[in-house]
N, C-alpha and C. Protein backbone atom coordinates (compact mmCIF):
# COMPACT_ATOMS: atom_id res chain seq x y z
N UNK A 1 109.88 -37.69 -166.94
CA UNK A 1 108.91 -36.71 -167.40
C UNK A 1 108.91 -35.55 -166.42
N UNK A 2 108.86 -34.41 -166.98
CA UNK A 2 109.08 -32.94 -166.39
C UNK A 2 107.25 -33.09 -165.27
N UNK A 3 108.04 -33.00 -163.90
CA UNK A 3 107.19 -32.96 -163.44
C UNK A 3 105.07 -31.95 -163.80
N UNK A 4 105.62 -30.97 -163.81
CA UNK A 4 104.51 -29.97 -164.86
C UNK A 4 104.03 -30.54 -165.84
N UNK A 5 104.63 -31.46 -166.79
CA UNK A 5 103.47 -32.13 -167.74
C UNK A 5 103.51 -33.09 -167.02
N UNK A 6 104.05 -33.83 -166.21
CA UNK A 6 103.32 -35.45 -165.68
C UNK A 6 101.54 -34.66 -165.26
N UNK A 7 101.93 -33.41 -164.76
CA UNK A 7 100.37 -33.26 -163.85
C UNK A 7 99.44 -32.54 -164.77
N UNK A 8 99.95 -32.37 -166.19
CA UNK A 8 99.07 -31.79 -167.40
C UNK A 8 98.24 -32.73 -168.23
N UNK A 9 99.34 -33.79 -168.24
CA UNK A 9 98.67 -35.47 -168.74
C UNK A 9 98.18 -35.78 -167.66
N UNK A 10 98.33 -36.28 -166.62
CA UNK A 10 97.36 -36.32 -165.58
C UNK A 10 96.04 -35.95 -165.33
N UNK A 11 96.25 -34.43 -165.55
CA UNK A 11 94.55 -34.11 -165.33
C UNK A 11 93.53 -34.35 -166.66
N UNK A 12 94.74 -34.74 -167.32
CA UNK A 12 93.82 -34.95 -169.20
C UNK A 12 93.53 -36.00 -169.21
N UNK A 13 94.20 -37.22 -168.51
CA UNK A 13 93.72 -38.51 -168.22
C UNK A 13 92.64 -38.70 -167.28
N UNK A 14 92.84 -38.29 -166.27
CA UNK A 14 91.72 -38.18 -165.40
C UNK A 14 90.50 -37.53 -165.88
N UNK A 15 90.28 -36.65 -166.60
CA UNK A 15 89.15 -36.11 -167.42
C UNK A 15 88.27 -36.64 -168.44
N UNK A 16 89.20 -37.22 -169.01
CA UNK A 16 88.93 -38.06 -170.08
C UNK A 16 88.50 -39.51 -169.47
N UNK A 17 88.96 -40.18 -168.29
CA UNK A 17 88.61 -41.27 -167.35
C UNK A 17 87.22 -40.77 -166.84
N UNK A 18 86.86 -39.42 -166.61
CA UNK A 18 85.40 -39.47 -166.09
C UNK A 18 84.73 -39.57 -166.74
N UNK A 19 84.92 -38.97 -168.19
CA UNK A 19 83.39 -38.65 -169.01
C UNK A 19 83.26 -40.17 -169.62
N UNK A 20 84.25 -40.72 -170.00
CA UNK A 20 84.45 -42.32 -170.37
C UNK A 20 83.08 -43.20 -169.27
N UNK A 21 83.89 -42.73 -168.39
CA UNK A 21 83.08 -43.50 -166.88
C UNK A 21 81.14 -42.73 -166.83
N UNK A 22 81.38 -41.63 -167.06
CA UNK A 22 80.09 -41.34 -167.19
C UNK A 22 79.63 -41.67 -168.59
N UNK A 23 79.65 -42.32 -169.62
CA UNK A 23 79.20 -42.48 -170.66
C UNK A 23 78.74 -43.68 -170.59
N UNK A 24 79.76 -44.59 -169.71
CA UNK A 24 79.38 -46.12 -168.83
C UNK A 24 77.88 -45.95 -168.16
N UNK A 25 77.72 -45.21 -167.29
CA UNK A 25 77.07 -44.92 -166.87
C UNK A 25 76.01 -44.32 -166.78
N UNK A 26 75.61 -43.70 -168.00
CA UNK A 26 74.22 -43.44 -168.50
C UNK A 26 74.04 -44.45 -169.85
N UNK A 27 72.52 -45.04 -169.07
CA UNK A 27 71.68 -45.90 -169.90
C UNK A 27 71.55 -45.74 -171.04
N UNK A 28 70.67 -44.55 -171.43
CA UNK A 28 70.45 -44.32 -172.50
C UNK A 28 71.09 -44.65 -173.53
N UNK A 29 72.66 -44.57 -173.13
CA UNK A 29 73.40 -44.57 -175.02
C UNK A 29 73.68 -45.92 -175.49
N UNK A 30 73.32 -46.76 -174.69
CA UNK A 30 73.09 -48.33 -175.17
C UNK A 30 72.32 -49.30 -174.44
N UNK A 31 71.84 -50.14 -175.13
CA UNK A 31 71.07 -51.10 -174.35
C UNK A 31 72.31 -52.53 -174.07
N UNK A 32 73.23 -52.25 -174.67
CA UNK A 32 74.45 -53.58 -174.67
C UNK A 32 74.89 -53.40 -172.64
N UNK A 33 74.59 -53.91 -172.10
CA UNK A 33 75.11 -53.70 -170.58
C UNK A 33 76.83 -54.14 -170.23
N UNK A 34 76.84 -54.90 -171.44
CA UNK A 34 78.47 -55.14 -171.42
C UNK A 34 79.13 -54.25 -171.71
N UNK A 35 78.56 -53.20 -172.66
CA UNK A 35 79.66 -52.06 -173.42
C UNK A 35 79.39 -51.37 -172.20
N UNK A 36 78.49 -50.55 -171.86
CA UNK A 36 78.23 -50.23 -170.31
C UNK A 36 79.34 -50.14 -169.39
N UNK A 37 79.52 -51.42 -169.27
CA UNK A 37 79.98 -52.19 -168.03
C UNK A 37 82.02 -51.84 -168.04
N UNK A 38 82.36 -51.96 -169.96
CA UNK A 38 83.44 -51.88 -169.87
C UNK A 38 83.77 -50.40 -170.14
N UNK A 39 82.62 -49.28 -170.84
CA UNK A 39 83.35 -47.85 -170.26
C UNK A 39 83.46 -47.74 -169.10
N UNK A 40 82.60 -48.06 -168.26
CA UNK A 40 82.79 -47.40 -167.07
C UNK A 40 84.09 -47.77 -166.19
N UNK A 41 84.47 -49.08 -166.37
CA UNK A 41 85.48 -50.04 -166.00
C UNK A 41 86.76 -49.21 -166.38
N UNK A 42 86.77 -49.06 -167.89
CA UNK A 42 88.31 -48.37 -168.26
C UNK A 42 88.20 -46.65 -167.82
N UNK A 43 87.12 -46.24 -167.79
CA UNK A 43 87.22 -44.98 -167.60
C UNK A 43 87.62 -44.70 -165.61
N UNK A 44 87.31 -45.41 -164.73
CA UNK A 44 87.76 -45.45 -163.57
C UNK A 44 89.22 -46.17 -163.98
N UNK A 45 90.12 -46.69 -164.67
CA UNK A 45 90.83 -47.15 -165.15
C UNK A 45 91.94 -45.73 -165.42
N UNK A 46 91.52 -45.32 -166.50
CA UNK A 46 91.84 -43.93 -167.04
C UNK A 46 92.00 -43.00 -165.29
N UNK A 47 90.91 -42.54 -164.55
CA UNK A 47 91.20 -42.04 -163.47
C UNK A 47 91.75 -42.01 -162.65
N UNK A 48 92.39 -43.63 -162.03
CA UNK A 48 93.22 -43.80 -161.22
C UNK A 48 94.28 -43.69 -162.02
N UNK A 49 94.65 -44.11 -162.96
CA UNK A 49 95.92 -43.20 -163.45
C UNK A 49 96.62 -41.96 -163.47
N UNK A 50 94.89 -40.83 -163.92
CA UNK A 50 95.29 -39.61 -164.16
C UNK A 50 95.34 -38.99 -162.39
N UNK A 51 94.58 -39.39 -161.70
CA UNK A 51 95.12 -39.10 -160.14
C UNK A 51 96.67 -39.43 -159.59
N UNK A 52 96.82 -40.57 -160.04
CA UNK A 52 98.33 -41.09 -159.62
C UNK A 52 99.36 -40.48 -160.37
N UNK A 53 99.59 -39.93 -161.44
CA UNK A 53 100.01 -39.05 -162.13
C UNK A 53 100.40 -37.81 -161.52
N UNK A 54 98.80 -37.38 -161.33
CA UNK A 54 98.98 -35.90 -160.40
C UNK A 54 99.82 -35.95 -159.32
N UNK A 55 99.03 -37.08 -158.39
CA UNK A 55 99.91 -37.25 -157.03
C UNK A 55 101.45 -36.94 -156.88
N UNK A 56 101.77 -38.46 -158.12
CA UNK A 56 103.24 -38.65 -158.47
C UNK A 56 104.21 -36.76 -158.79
N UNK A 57 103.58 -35.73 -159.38
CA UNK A 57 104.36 -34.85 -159.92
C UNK A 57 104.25 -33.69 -158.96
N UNK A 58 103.59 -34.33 -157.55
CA UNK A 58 103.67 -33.66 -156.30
C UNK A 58 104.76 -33.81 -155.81
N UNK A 59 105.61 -32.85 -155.09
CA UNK A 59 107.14 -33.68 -154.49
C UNK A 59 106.69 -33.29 -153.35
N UNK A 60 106.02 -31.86 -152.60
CA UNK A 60 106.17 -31.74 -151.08
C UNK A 60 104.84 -32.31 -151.10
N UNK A 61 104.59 -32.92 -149.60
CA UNK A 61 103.54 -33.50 -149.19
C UNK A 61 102.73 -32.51 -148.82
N UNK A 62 100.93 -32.67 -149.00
CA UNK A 62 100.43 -31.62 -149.51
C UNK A 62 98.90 -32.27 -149.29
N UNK A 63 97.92 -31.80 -149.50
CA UNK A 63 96.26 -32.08 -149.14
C UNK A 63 96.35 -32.44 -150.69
N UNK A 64 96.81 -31.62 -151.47
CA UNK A 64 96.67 -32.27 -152.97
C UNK A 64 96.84 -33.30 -153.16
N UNK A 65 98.17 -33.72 -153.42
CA UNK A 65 99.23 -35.13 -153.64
C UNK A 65 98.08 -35.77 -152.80
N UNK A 66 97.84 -35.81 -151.14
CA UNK A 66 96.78 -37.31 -150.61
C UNK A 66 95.65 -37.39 -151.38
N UNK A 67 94.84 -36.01 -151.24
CA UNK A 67 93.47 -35.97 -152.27
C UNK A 67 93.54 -36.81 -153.26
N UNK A 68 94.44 -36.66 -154.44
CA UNK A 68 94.73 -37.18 -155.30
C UNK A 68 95.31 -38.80 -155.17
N UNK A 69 96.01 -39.66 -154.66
CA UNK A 69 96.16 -40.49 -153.91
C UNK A 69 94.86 -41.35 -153.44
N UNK A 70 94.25 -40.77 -152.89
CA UNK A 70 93.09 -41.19 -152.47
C UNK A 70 92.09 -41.48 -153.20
N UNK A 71 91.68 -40.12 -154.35
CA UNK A 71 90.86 -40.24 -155.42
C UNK A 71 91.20 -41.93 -156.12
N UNK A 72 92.71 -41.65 -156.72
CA UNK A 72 93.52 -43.34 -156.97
C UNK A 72 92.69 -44.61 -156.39
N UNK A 73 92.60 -44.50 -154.71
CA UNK A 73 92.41 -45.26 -154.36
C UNK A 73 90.81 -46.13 -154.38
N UNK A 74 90.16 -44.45 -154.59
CA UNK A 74 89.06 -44.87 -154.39
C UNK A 74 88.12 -45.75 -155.83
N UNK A 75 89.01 -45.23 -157.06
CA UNK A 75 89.20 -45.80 -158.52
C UNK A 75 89.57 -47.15 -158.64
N UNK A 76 90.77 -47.29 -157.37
CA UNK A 76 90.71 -48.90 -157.78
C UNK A 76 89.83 -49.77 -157.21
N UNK A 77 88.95 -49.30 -155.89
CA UNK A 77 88.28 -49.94 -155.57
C UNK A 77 87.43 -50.38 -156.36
N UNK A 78 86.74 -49.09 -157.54
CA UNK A 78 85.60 -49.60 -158.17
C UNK A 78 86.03 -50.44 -158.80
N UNK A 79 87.04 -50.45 -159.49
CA UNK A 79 87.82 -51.35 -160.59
C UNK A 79 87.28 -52.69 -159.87
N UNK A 80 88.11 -53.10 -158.83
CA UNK A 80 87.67 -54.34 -158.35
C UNK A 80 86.54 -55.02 -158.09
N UNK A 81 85.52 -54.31 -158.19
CA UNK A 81 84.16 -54.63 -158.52
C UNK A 81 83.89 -55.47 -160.00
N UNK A 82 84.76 -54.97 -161.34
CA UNK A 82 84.56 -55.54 -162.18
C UNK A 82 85.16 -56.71 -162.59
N UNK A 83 86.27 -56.49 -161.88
CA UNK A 83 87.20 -57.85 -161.38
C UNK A 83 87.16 -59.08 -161.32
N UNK A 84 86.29 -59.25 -160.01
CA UNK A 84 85.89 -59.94 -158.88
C UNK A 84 84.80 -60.55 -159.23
N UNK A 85 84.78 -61.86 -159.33
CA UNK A 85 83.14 -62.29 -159.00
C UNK A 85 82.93 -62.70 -157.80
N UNK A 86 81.84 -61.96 -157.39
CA UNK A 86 81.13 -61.72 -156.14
C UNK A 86 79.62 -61.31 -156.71
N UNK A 87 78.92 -61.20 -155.30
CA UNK A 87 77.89 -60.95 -155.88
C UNK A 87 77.28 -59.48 -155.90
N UNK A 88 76.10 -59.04 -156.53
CA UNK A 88 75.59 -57.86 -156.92
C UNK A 88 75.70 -56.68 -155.48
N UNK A 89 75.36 -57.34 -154.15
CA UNK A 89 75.51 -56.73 -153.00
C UNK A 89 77.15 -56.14 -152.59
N UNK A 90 77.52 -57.27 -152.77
CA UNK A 90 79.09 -56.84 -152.42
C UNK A 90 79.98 -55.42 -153.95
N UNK A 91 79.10 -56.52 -155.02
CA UNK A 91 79.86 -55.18 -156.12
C UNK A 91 79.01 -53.92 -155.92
N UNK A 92 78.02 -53.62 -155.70
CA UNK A 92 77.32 -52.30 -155.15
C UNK A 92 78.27 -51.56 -153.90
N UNK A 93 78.72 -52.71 -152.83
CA UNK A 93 79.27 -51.71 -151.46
C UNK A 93 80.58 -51.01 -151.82
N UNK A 94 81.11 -52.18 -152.84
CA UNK A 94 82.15 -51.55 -153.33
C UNK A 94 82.42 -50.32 -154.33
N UNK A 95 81.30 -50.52 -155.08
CA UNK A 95 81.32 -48.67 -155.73
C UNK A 95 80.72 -48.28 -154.85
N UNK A 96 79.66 -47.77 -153.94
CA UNK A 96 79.53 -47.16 -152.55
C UNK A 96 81.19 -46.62 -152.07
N UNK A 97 81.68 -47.40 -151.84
CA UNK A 97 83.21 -46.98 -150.95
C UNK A 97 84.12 -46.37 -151.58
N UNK A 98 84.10 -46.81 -152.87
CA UNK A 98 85.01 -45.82 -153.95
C UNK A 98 84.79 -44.76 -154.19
N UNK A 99 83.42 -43.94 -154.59
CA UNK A 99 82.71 -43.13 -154.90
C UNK A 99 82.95 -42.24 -153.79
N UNK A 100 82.75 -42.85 -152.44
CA UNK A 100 82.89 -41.85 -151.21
C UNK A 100 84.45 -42.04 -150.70
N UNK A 101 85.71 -42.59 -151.39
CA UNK A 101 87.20 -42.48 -151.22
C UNK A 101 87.35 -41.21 -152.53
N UNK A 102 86.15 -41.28 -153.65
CA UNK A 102 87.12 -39.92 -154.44
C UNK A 102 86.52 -38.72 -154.10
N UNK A 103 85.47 -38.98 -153.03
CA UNK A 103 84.56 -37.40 -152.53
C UNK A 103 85.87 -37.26 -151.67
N UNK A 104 86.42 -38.00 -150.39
CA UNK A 104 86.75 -37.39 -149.72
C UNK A 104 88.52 -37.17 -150.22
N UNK A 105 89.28 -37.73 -150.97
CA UNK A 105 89.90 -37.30 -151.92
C UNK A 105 89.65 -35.77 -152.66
N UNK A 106 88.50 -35.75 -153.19
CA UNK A 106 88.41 -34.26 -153.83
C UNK A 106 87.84 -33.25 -153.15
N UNK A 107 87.48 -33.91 -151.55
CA UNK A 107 87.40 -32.52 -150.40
C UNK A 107 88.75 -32.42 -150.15
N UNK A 108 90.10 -33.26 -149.93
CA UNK A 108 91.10 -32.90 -149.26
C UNK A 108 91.77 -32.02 -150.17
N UNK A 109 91.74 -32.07 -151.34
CA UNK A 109 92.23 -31.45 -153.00
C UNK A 109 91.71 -29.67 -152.86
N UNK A 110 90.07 -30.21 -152.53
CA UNK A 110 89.44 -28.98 -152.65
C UNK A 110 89.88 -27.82 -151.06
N UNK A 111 90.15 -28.52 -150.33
CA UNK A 111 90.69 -27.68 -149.27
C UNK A 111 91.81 -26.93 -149.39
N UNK A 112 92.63 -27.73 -150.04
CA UNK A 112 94.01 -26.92 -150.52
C UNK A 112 93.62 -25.86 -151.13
N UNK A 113 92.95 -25.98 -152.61
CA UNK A 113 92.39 -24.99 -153.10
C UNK A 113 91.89 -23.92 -152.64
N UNK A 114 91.27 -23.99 -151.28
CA UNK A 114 90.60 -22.77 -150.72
C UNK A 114 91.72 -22.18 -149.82
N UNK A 115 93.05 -22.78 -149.99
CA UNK A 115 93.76 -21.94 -148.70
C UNK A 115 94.79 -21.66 -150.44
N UNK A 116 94.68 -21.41 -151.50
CA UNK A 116 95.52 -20.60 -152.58
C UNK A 116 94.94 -19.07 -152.55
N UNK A 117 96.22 -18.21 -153.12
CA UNK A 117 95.29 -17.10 -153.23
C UNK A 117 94.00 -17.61 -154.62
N UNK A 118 93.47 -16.52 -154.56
CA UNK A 118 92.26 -16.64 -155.92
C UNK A 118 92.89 -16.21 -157.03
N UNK A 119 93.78 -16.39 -158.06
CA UNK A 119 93.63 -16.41 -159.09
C UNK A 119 92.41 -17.58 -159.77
N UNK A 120 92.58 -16.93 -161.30
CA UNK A 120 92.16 -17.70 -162.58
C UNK A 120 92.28 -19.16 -162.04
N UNK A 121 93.94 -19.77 -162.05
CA UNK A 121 94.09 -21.49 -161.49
C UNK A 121 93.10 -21.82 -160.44
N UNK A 122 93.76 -20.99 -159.61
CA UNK A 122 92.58 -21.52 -157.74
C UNK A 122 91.17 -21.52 -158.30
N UNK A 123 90.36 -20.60 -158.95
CA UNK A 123 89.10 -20.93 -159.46
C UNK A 123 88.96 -21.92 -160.07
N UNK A 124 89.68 -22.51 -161.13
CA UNK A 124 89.25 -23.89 -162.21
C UNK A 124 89.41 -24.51 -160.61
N UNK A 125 90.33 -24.84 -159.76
CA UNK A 125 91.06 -26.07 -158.85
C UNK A 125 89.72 -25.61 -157.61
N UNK A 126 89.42 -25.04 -156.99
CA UNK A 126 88.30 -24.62 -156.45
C UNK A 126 86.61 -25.39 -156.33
N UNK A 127 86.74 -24.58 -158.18
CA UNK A 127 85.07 -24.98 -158.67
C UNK A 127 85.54 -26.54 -159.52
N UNK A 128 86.44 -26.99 -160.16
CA UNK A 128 86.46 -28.41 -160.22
C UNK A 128 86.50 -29.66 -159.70
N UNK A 129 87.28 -29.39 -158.19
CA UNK A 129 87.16 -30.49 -157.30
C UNK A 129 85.41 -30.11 -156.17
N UNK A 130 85.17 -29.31 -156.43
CA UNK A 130 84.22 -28.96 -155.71
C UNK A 130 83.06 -29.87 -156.84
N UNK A 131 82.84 -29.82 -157.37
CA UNK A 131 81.73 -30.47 -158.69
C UNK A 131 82.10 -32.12 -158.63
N UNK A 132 83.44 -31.96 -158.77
CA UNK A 132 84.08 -33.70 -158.27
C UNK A 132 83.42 -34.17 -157.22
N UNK A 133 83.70 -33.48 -155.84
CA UNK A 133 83.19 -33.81 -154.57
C UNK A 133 81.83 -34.71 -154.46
N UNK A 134 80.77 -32.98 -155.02
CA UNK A 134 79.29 -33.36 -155.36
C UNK A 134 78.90 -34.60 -156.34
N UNK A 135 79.61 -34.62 -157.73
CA UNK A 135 79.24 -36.11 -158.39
C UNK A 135 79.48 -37.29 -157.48
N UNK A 136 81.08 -37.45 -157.03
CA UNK A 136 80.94 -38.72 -156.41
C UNK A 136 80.11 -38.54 -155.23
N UNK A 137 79.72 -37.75 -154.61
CA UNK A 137 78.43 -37.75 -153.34
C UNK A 137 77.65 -38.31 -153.88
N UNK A 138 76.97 -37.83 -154.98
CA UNK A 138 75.79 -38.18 -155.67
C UNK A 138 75.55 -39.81 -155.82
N UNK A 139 76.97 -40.01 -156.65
CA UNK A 139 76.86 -41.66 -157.15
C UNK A 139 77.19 -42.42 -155.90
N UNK A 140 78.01 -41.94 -154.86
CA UNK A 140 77.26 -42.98 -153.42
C UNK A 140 76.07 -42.98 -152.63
N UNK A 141 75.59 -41.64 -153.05
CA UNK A 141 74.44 -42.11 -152.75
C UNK A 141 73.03 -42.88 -153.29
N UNK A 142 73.71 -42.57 -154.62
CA UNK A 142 72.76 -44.15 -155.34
C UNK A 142 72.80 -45.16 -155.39
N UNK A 143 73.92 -45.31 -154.97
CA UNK A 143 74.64 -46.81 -154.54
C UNK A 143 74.00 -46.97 -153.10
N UNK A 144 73.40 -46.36 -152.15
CA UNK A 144 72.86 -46.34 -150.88
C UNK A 144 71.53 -47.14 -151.20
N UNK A 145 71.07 -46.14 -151.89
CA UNK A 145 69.33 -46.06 -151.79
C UNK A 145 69.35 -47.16 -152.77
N UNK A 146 70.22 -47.68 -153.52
CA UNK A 146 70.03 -49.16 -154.05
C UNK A 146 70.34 -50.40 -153.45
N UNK A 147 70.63 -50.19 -152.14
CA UNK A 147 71.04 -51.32 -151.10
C UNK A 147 69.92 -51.45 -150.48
N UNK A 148 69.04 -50.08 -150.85
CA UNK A 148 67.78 -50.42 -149.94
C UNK A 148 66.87 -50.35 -150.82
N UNK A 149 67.15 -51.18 -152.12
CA UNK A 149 65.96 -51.38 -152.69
C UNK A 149 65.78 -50.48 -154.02
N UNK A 150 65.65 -49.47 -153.83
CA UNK A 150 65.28 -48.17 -154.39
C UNK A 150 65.81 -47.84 -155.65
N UNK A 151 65.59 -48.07 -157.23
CA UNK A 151 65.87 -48.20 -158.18
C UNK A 151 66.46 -46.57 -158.30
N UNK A 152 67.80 -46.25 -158.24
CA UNK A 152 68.30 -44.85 -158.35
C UNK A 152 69.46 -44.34 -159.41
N UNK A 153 68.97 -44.81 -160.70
CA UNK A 153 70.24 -44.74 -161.42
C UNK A 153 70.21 -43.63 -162.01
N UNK A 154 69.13 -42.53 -162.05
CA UNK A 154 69.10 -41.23 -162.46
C UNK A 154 69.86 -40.67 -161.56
N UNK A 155 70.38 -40.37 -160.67
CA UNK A 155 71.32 -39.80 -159.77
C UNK A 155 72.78 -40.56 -159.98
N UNK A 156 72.85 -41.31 -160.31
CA UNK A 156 73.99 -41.89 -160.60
C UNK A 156 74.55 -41.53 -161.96
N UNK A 157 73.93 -41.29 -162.42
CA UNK A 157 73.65 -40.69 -164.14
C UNK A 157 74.45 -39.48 -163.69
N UNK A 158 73.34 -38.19 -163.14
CA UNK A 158 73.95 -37.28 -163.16
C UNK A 158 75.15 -37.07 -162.23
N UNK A 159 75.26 -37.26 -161.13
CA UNK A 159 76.54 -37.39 -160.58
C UNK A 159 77.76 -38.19 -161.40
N UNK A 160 77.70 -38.97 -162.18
CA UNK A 160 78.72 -38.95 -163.17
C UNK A 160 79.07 -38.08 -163.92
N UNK A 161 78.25 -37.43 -164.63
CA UNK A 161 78.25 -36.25 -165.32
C UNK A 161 78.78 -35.09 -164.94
N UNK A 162 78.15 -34.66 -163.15
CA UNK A 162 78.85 -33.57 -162.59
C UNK A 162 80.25 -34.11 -162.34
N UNK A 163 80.37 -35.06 -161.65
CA UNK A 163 82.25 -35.40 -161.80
C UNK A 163 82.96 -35.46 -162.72
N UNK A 164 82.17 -35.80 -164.09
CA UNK A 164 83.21 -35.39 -165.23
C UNK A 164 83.54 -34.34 -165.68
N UNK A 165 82.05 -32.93 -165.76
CA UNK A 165 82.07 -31.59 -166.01
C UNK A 165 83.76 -31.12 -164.63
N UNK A 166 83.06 -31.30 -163.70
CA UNK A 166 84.45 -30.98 -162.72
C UNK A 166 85.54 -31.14 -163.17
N UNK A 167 85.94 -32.87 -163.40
CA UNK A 167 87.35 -32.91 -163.98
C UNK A 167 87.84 -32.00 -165.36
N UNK A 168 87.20 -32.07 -166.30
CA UNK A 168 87.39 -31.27 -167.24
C UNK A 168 87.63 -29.73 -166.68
N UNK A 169 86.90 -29.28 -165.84
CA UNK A 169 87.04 -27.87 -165.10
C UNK A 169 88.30 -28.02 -164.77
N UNK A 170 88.74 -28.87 -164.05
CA UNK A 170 90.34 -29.02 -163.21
C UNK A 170 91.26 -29.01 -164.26
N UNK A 171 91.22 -30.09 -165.20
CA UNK A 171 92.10 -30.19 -166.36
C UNK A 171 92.48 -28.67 -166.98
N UNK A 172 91.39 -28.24 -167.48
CA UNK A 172 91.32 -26.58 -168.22
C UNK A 172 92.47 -25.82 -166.85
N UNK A 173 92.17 -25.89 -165.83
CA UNK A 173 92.85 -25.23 -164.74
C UNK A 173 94.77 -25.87 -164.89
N UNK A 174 94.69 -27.02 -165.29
CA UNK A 174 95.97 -27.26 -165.20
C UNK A 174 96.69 -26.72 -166.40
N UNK A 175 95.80 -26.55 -167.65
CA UNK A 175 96.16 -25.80 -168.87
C UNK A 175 96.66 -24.35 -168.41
N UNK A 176 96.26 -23.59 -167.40
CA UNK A 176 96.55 -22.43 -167.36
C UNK A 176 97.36 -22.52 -166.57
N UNK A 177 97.88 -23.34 -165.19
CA UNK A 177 99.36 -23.24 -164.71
C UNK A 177 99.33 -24.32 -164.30
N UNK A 178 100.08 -25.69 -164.80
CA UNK A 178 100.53 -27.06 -164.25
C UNK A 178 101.27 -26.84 -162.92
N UNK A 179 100.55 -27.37 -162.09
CA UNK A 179 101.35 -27.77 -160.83
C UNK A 179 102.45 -28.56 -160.71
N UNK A 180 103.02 -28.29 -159.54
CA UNK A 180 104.64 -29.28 -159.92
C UNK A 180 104.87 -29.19 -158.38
């Protein structure tokens, strides 16, 4: 696959892996905790793909390609949460650690971005990993304040949401010039 669409499907997978994952992730649209349980599951599913994708159609080594890499990594962690039986403490630390492997993933992404000139691209790649950053901040930190008790799934809500609005921002950005 022509490197330029590996990273066009990529960011369409990965986009489509967040809002999946955020649809997991807000209550409201079902009371079934299993259906819940398995968007959110395939949609971090969907993400580490569409990151590894990107990575993959990187050839020089780059803040992107690791960002991206990393984001991967931090996707499969959550994955293994659904995995695994363990208990509620341990599957909490583990989305905690994932959440804060795709922040610092989409700061290393987003740094690149700030050393492009500014076109149209650098803005979607800019303001999308930047919104990425902030959601997964968000959803580790609800994963925090729920270690200590603190019933916080409205922040987890929306920080899914802002990481998916982001990815979709990035995706649209790869529509206007695929990286390679």
């Amino acid at each position: 696959m022509d490197d330029r669409l590996k990273a066009l499907f990529g960011s369409w997978v990965q986009a489509t892996g967040t809002t999946v994952s955020a649809v997991g992730n807000t209550p409201s649209v079902s009371s079934d905790k299993e259906l819940l349980s398995n968007l959110a599951l395939w949609g971090n599913v969907l993400q580490a793909t569409g990151n590894a994708l990107i990575a993959d159609s990187i050839e020089q080594p780059s803040l992107t390609k690791l960002g991206n890499q990393v984001q991967s990594i931090g996707n499969l962690t959550i994955i293994v949460k659904f995995l695994i039986v363990v208990n509620e403490e341990i599957q909490n630390e583990l989305n905690i650690k994932g959440n804060l492997l795709q922040a610092v993933g989409g700061g290393a992404s987003l740094a690149d971005a700030l050393n492009e000139e500014i076109t149209i691209e650098s803005f979607y790649d800019i303001y999308g990993n930047l919104l990425q950053v902030i959601g997964n901040s968000m959803q580790a930190i609800s994963g925090i304040n729920k270690s200590k008790g603190a019933d916080d799934e409205l922040t987890n809500t929306i920080g899914s949401w802002i990481q998916a609005i982001g990815a979709n921002i990035s995706a649209l950005g790869a529509l206007e010039n695929p990286k390679s």
